[in-house]
Protein backbone atom coordinates (compact mmCIF):
# COMPACT_ATOMS: atom_id res chain seq x y z
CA UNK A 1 -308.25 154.77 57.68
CA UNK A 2 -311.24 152.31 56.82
CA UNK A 3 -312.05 150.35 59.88
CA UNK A 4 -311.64 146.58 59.12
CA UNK A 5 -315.35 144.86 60.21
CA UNK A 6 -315.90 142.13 62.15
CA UNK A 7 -316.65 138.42 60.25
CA UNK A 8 -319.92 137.38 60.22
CA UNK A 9 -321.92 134.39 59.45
CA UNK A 10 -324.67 134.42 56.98
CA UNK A 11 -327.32 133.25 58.53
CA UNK A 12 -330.43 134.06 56.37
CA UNK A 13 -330.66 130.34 55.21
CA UNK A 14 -331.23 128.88 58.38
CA UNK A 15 -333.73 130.91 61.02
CA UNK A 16 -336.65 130.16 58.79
CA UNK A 17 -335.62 125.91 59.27
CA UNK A 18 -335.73 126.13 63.04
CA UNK A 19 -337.91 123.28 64.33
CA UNK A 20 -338.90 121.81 61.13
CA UNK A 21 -337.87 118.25 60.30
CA UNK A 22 -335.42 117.38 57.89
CA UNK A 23 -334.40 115.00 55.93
CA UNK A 24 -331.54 112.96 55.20
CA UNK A 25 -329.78 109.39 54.73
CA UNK A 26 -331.12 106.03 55.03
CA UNK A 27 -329.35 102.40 54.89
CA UNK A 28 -330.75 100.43 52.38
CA UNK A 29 -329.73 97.36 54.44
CA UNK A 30 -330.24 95.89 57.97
CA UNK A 31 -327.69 95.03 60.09
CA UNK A 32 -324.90 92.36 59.82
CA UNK A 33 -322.74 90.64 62.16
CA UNK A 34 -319.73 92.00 60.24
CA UNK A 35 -321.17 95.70 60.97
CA UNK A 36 -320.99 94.96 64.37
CA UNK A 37 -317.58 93.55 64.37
CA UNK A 38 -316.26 96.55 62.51
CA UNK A 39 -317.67 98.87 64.94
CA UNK A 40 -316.76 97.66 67.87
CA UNK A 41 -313.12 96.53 66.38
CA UNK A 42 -312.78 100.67 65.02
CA UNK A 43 -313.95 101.47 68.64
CA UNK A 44 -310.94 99.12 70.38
CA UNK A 45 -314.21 97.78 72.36
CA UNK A 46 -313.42 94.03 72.59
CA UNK A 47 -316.72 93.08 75.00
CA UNK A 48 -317.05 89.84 73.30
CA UNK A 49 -320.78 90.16 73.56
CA UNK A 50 -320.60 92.03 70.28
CA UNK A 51 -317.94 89.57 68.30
CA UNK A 52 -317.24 86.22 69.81
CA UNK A 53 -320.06 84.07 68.54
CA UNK A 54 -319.32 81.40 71.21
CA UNK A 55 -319.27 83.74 74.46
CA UNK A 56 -322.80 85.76 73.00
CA UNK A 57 -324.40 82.07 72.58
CA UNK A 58 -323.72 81.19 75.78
CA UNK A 59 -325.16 84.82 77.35
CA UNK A 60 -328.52 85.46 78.16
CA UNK A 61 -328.80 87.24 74.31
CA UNK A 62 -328.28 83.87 72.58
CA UNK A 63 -325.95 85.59 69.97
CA UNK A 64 -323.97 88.83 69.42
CA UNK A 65 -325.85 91.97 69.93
CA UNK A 66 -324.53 95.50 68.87
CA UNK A 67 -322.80 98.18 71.68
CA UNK A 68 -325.26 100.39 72.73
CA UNK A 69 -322.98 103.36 70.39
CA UNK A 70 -324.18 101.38 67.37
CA UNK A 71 -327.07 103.68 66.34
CA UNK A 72 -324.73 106.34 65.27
CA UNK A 73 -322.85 103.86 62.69
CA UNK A 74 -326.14 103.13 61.22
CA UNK A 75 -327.00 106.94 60.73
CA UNK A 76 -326.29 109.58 58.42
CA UNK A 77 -323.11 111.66 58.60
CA UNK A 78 -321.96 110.79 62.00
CA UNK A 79 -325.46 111.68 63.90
CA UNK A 80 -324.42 115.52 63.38
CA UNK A 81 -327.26 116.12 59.87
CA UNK A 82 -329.97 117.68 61.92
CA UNK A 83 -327.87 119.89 63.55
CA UNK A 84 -325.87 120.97 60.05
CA UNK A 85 -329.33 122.92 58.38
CA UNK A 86 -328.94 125.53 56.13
CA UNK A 87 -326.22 127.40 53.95
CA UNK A 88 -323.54 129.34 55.84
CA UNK A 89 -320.57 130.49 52.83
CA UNK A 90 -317.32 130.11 53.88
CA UNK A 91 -318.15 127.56 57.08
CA UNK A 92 -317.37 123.99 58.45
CA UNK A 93 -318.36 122.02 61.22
CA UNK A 94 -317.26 120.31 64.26
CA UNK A 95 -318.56 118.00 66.86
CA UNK A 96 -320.19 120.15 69.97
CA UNK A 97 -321.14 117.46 71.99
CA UNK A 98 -324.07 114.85 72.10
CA UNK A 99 -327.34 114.02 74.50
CA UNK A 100 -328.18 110.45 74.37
CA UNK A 101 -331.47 108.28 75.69
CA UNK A 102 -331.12 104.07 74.97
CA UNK A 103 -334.77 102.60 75.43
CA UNK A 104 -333.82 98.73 76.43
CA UNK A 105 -334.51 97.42 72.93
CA UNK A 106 -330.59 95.98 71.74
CA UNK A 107 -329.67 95.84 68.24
CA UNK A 108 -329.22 92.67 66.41
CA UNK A 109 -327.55 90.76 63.10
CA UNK A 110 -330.68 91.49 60.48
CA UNK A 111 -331.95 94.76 62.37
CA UNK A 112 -332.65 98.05 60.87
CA UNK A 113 -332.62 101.12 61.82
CA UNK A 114 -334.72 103.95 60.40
CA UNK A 115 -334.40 107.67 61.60
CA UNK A 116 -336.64 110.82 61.91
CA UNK A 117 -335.23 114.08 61.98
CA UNK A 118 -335.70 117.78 63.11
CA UNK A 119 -333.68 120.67 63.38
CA UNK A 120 -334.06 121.71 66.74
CA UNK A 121 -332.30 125.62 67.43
CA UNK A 122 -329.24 127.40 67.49
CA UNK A 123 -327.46 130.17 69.41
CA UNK A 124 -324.21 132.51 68.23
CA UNK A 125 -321.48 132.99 70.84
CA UNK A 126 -318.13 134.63 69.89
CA UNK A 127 -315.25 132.39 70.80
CA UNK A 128 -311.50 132.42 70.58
CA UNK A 129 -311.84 129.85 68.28
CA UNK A 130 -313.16 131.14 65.41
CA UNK A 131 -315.06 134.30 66.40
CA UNK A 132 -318.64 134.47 65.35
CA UNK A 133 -319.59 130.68 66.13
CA UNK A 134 -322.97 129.23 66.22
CA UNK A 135 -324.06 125.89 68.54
CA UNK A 136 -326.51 124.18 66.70
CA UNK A 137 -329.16 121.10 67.91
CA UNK A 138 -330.82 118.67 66.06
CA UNK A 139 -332.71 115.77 67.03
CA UNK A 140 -332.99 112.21 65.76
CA UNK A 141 -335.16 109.29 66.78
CA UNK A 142 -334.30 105.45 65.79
CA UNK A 143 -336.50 103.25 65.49
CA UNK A 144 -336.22 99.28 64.43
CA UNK A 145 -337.75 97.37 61.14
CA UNK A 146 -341.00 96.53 64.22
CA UNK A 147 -341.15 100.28 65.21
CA UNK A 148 -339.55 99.50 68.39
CA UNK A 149 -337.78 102.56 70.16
CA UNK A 150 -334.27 102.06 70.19
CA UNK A 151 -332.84 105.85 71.03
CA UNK A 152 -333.02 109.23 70.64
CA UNK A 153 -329.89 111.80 70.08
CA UNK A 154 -329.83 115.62 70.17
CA UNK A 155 -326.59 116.29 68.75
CA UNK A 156 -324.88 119.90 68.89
CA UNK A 157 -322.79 121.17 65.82
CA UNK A 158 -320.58 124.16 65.81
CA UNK A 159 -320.29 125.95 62.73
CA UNK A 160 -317.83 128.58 62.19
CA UNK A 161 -315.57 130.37 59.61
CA UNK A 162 -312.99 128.49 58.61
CA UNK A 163 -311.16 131.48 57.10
CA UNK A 164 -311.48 133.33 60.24
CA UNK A 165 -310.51 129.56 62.76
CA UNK A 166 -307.59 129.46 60.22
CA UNK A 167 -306.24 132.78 61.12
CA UNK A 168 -306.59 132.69 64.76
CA UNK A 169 -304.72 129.15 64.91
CA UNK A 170 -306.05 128.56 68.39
CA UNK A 171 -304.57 124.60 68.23
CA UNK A 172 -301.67 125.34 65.87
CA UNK A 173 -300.62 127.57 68.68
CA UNK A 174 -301.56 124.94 71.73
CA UNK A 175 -300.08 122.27 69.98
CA UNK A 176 -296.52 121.42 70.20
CA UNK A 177 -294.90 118.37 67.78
CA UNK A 178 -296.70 114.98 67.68
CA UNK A 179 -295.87 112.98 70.96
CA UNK A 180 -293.05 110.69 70.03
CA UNK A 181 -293.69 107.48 72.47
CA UNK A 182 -291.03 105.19 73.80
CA UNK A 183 -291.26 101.95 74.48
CA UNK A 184 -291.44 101.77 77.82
CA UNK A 185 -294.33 104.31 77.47
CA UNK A 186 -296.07 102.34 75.56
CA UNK A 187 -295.47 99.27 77.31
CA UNK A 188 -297.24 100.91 80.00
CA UNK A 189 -300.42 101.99 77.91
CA UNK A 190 -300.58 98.64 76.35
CA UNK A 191 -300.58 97.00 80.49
CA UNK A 192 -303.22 99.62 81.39
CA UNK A 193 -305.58 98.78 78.30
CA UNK A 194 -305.17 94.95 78.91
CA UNK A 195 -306.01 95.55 82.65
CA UNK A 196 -308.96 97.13 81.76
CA UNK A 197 -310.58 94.58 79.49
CA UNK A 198 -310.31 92.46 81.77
CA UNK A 199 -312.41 94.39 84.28
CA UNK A 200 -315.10 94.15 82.31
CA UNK A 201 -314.82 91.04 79.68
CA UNK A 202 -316.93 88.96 81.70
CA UNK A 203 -320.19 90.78 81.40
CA UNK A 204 -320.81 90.59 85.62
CA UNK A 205 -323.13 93.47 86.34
CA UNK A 206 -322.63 95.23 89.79
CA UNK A 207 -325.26 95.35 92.21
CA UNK A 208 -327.22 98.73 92.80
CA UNK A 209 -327.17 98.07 96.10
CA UNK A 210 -323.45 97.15 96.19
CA UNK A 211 -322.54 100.57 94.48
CA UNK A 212 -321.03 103.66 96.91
CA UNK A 213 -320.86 106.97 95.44
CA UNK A 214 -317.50 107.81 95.43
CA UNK A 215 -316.68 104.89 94.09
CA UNK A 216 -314.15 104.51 90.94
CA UNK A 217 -314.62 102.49 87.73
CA UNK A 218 -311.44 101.40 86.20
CA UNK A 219 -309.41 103.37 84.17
CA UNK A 220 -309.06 103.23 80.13
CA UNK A 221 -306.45 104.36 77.79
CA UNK A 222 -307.18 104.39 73.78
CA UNK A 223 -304.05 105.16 71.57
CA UNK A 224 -301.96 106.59 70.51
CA UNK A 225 -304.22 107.69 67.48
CA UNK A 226 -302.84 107.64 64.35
CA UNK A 227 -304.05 108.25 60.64
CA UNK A 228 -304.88 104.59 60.71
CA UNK A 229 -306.95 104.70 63.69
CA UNK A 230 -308.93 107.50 62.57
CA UNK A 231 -309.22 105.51 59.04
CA UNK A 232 -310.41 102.16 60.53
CA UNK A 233 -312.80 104.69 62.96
CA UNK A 234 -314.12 106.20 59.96
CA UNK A 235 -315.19 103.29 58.00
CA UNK A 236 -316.77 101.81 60.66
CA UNK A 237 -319.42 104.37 59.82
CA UNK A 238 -321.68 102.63 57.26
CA UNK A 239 -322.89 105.65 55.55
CA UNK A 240 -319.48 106.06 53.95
CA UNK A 241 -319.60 103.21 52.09
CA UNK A 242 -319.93 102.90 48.23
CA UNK A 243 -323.82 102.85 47.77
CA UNK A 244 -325.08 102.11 51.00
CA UNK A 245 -327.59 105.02 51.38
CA UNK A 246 -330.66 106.63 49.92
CA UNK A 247 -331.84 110.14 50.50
CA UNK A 248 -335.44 110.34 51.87
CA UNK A 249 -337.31 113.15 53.13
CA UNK A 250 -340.49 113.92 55.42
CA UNK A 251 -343.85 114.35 53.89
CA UNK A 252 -345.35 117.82 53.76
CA UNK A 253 -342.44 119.45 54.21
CA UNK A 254 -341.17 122.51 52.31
CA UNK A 255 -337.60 122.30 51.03
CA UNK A 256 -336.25 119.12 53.89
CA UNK A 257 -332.67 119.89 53.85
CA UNK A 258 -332.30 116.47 52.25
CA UNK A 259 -328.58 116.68 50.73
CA UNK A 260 -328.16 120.83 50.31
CA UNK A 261 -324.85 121.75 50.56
CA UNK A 262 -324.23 123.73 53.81
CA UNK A 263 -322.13 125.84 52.25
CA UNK A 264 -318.53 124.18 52.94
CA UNK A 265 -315.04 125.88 51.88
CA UNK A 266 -313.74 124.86 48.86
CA UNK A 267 -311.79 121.15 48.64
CA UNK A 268 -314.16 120.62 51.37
CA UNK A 269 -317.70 119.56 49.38
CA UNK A 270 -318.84 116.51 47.66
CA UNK A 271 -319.83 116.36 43.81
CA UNK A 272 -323.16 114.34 44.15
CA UNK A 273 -323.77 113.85 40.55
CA UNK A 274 -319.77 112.97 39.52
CA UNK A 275 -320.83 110.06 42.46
CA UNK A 276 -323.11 108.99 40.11
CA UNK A 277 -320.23 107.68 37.86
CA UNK A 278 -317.59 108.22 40.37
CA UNK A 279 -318.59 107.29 43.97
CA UNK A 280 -315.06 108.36 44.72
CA UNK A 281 -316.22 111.86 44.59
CA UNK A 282 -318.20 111.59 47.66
CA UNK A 283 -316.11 109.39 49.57
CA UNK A 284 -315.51 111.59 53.13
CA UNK A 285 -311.64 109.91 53.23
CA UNK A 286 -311.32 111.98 49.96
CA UNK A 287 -313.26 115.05 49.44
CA UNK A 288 -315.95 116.23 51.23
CA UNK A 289 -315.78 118.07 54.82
CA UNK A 290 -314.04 114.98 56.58
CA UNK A 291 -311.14 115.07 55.00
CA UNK A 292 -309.36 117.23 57.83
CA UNK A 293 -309.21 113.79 59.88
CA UNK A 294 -306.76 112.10 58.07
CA UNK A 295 -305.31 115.18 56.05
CA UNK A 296 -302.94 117.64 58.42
CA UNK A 297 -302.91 119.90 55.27
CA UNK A 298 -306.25 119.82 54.75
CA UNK A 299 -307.15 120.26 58.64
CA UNK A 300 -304.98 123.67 59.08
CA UNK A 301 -307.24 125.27 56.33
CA UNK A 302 -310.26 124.66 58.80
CA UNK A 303 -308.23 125.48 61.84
CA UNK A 304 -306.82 122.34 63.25
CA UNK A 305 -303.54 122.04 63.71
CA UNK A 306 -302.95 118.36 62.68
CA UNK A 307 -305.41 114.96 61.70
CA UNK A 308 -307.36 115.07 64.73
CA UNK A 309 -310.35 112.62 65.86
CA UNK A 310 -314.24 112.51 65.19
CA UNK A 311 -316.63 114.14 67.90
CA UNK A 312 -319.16 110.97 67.05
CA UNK A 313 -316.45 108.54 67.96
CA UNK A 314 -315.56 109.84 71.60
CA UNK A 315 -319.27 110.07 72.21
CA UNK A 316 -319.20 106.21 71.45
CA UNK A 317 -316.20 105.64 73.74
CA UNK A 318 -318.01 106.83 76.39
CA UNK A 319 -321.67 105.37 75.41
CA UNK A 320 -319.40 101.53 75.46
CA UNK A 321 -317.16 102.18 78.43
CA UNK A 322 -320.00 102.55 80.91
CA UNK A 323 -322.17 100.11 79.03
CA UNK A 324 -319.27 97.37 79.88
CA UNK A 325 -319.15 98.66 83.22
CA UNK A 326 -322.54 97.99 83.47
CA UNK A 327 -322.77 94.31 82.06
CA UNK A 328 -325.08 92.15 80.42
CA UNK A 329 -327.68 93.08 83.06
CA UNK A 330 -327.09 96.56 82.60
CA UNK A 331 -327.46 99.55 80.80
CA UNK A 332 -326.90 103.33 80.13
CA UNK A 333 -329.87 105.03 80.05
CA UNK A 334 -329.04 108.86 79.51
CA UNK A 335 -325.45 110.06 79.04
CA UNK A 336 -324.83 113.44 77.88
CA UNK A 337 -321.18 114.43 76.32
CA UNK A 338 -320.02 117.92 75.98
CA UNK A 339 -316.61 117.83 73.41
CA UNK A 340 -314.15 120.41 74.90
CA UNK A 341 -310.73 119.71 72.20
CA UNK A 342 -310.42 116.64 69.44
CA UNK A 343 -307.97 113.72 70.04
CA UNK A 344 -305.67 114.56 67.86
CA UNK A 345 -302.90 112.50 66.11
CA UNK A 346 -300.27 111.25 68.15
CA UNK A 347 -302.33 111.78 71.66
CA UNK A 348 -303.50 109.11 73.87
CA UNK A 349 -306.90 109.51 75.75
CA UNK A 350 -307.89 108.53 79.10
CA UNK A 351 -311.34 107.25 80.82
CA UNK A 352 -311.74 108.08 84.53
CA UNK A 353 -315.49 107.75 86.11
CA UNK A 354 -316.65 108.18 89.50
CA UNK A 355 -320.45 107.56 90.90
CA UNK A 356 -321.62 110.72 91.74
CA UNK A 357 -325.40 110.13 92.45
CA UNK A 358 -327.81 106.93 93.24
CA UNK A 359 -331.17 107.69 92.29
CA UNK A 360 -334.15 105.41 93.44
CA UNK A 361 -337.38 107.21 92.08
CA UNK A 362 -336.52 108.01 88.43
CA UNK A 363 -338.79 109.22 85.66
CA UNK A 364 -337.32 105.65 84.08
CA UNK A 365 -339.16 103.57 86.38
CA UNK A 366 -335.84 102.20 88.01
CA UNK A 367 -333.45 102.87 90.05
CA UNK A 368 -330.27 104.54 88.67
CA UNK A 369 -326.86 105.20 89.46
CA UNK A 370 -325.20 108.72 88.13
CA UNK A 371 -321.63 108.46 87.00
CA UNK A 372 -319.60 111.13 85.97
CA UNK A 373 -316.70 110.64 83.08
CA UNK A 374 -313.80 112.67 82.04
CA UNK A 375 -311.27 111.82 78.96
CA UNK A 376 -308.00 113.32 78.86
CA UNK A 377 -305.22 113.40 76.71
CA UNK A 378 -301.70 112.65 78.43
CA UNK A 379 -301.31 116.20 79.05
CA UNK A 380 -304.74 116.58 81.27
CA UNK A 381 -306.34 118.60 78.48
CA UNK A 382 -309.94 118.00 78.77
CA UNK A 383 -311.51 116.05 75.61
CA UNK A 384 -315.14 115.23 76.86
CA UNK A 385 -317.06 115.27 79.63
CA UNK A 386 -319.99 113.42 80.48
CA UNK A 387 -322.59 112.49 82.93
CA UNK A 388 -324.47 109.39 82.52
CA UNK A 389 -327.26 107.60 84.27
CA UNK A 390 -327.24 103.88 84.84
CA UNK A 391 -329.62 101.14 85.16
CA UNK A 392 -328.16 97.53 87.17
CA UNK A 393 -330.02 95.28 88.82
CA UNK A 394 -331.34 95.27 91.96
């Protein structure tokens, strides 16, 4: 009897791109008010700082400026390209989790945002999941139209098998039906949400001296996510768009992973030239390795067991929710998010924070406060989890 072998990725188109930077999309156009608006409307984050043109006039901005989450809209494929380098047959991607730094320089209406690149490293773990998996970082620095830092990411993908995920059915087996709510159920969630925004609406910035640790922020609810949420979510990211990109690469670099194709299952790739006539044909909500969101046939081929939610998006939920905590006077500086299961459709997800540190002597030059944040679905299970530090005034 012929011993069956284990799976195995492919590997030998990626070791040799470790460290080197890459290449990728780039907006061809700055910033609008609109953009804005959509983002922060796809990201249920109604701070009026970033719609209401009469409340932003009247705050010490002078007009709407952009959540601090809004660098990732103005990227290429969800923040996640540097970390998706090199051809592995038979594979697809999810969200691992993302490292954030936010330099104090806010994103307006006629801003642009330009990115470098770089792969960063990788490791292979065998998991439940999928079996042979590998946890990839990449880097990317934004910069505005004056060269101004605006933020750095280090984002983590994890590759894997989608054959092999398929099989195993880890979520198909977690996952019972879609939650059904009633209406008293989502009376409730719809109190809860509105109690929130108002917690923060008014853009009053605690005090750093005024802060305990121990102390609670209030608690958010998003949902329940549906195909349209995930929709609206997805559109909010520009790249997706009809014609809104060009590819560029680095100089004096060797083969840049500009637009290679990283070796996706089939049904799951774009046609880049059939764009050219067709722009259908690379349109994420339609082909390509999105598709999965919105698609619960198309997400149990790559091991999901119904439309589930985008890693990039619950990095911005938390990015915004401790931004409004912190006000107009405040800001995140740092947050890191590790993604432990997607929201998936049907679920409702849930923000609890509690300070866990206050720093005085930080290598920021300011004093910070350390908050720790968890989202869960309705049945506790673990979605993200974060730790963020935060500048307020003092």
């Amino acid at each position: 009897m012929t011993k069956k072998s284990n799976p195995e990725l492919d590997l030998s188109d990626v070791d040799h791109r470790v460290g080197k930077p890459v290449g990728g999309g780039q907006l061809w156009d700055p910033c609008s008010a609109s953009d804005i608006r959509r983002w922060v409307m796809a990201m249920d984050n109604p701070n009026p700082l970033h719609w209401d043109e009469e409340f932003a006039r009247a705050s010490r901005y002078g007009g709407i400026i952009a959540p601090q989450s809004i660098a990732v809209a103005l990227d290429y494929g969800h923040g996640a390209a540097p970390a998706c380098v090199g051809r592995i047959p038979g594979s697809h991607l999810i969200f691992g989790g993302e490292e954030w730094w936010f330099y104090g320089t806010p994103v307006r209406p006629g801003d642009k945002l330009f990115q470098d690149r770089r792969f960063h490293d990788y490791k292979v773990a065998d998991t439940s999941f999928a079996g042979p998996t590998m946890f990839s970082r990449g880097d990317t620095v934004h910069r505005n139209q004056h060269g101004a830092l605006v933020a750095r990411e280090r984002s983590t993908a994890i590759r894997y098998l989608a054959e092999e995920a398929n099989k195993r059915g880890k979520y198909e087996n977690q996952l019972g039906e879609i939650k059904r709510w009633t209406a008293d159920e989502l009376t409730e969630i719809d109190a809860l949400r509105h109690e929130w925004l108002l917690t923060t609406r008014s853009g009053i910035s605690p005090h750093f001296d005024e802060v305990k640790v121990g102390d609670t922020l209030p608690r958010r609810v998003l949902g329940p996510h549906t195909i349209a949420s995930f929709t609206t979510e997805y559109r909010a990211f520009l790249f997706n768009i009809w014609g809104t990109f060009e590819w560029v690469a680095p100089d004096g670099v060797d083969d840049p992973w500009v637009n290679q194709d990283p070796g996706w299952v089939d049904g799951f790739g774009f046609d880049e030239e059939g764009a050219r006539i067709d722009p259908r044909l690379r349109d994420g909500l339609y082909v390509g390795p999105s598709r999965g969101h919105i698609d619960a046939d198309k997400a149990g081929e790559v091991g999901m067991a119904r439309a589930y939610g985008y890693g990039a998006t619950m990095g911005a939920w938390c990015t915004d929710y401790l931004a409004n905590w912190a006000g107009n006077d405040g800001m995140v500086r740092h947050i890191k998010s590790d993604f432990r299961t997607p929201a998936f459709e049907g679920d409702v997800t849930y923000f609890d924070a509690e300070v866990i540190d206050k720093q005085t002597d930080t290598t920021w030059g300011v004093p910070l406060v350390q908050v720790k944040l968890r989202l869960t679905n309705q049945d506790s299970g673990v979605l993200v989890s974060s730790t963020a530090e935060i500048e307020l005034p003092h």
